[in-house]
C-alpha atoms as a PDB file:
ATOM      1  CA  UNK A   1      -6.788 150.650 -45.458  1.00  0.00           C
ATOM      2  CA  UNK A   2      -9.701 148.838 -44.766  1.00  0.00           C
ATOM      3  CA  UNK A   3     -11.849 151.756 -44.616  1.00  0.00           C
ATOM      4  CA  UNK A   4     -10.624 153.010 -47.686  1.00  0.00           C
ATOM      5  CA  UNK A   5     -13.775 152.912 -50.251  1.00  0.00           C
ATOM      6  CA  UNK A   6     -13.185 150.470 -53.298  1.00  0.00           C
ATOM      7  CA  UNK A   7     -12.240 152.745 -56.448  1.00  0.00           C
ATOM      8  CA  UNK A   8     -13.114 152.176 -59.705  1.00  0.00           C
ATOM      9  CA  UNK A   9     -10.452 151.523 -62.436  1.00  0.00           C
ATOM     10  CA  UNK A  10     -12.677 152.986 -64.768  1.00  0.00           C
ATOM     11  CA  UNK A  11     -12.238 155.875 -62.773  1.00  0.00           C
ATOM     12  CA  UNK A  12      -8.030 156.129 -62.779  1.00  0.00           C
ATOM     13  CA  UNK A  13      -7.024 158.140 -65.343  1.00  0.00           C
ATOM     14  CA  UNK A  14      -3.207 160.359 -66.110  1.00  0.00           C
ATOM     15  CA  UNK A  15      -1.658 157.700 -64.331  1.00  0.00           C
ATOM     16  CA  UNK A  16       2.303 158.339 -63.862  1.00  0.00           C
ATOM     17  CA  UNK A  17       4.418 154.898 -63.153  1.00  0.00           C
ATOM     18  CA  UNK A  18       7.344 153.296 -61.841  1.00  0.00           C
ATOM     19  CA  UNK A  19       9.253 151.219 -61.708  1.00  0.00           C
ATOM     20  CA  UNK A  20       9.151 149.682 -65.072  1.00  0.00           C
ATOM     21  CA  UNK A  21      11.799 147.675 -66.079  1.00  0.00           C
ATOM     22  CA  UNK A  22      11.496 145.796 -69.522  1.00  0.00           C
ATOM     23  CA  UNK A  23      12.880 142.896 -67.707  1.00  0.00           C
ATOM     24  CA  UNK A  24      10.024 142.248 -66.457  1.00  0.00           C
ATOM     25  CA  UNK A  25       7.774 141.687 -69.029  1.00  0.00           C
ATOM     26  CA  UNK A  26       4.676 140.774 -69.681  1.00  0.00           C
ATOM     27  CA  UNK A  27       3.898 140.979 -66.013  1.00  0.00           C
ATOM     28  CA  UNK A  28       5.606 144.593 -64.728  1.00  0.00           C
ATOM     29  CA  UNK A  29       5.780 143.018 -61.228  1.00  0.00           C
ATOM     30  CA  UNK A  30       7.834 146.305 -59.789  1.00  0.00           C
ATOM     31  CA  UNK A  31       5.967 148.528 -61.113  1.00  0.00           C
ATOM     32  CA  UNK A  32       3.456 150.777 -59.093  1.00  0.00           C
ATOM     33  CA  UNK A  33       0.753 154.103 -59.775  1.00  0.00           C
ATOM     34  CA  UNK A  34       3.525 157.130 -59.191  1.00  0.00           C
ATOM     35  CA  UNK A  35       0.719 159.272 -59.425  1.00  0.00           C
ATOM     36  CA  UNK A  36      -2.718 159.618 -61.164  1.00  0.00           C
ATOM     37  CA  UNK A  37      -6.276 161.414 -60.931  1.00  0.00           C
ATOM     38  CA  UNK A  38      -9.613 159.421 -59.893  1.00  0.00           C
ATOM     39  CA  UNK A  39     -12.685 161.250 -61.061  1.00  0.00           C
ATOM     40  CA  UNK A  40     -10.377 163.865 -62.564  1.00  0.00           C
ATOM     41  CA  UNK A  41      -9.034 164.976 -58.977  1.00  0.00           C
ATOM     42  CA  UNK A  42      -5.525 163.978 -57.798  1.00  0.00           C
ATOM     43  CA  UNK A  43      -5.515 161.068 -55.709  1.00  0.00           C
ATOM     44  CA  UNK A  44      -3.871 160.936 -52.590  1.00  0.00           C
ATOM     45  CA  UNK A  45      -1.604 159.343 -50.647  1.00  0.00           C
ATOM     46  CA  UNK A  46      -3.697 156.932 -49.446  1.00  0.00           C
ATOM     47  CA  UNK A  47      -5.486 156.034 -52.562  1.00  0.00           C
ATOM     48  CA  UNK A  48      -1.752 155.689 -54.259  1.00  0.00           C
ATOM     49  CA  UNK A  49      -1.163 152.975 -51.402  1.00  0.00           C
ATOM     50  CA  UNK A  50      -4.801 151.433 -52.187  1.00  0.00           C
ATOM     51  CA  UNK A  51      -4.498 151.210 -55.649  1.00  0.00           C
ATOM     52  CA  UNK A  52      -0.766 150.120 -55.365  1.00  0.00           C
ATOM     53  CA  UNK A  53      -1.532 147.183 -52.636  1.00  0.00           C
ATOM     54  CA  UNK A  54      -4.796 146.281 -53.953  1.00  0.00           C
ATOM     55  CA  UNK A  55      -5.092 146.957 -57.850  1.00  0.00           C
ATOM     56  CA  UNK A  56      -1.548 146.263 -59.048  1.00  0.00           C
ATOM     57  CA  UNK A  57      -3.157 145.435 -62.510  1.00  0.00           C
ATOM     58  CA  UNK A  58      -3.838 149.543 -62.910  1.00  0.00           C
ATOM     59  CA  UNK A  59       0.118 149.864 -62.936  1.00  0.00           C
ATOM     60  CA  UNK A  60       0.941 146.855 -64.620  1.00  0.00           C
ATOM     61  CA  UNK A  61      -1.249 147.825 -67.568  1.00  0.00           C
ATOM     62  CA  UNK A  62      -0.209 151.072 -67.171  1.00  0.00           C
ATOM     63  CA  UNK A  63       3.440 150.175 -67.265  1.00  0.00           C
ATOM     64  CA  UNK A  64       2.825 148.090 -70.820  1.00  0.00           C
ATOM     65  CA  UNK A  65       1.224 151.231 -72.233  1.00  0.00           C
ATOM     66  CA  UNK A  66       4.339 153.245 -71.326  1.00  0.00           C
ATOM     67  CA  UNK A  67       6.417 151.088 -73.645  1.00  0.00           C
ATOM     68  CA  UNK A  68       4.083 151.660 -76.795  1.00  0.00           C
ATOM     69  CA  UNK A  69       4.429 155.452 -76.209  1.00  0.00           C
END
């Protein structure tokens, strides 16, 4: 994943996640970016595993915003 170009969060939008247990807050620690869309085009695989082992604050603050819904 080294190669993998650094993505902007700004850029993550329609973000699906898992793994959200209310246990676990404030912090979310198991949860992880299901899905989503970086500069409106689904991301892939690889991203997923990017922003999932690199940017775990994208799901975590994902995962609080899922409780307010």
């Amino acid at each position: 994943m080294s190669n993998m170009k650094h993505i902007e969060s700004s850029k993550i939008k329609q973000i699906k996640v898992g793994g959200v247990k209310t246990k676990d807050y404030p912090d979310f620690v198991d949860s992880y970016v299901e899905s989503c869309t970086i500069n409106g085009r689904t991301a892939t695989k690889k991203q997923l595993n990017y922003i999932n082992s690199n940017m775990s604050e994208v799901a975590q603050e994902a995962a609080f915003e899922s409780l307010l819904d």
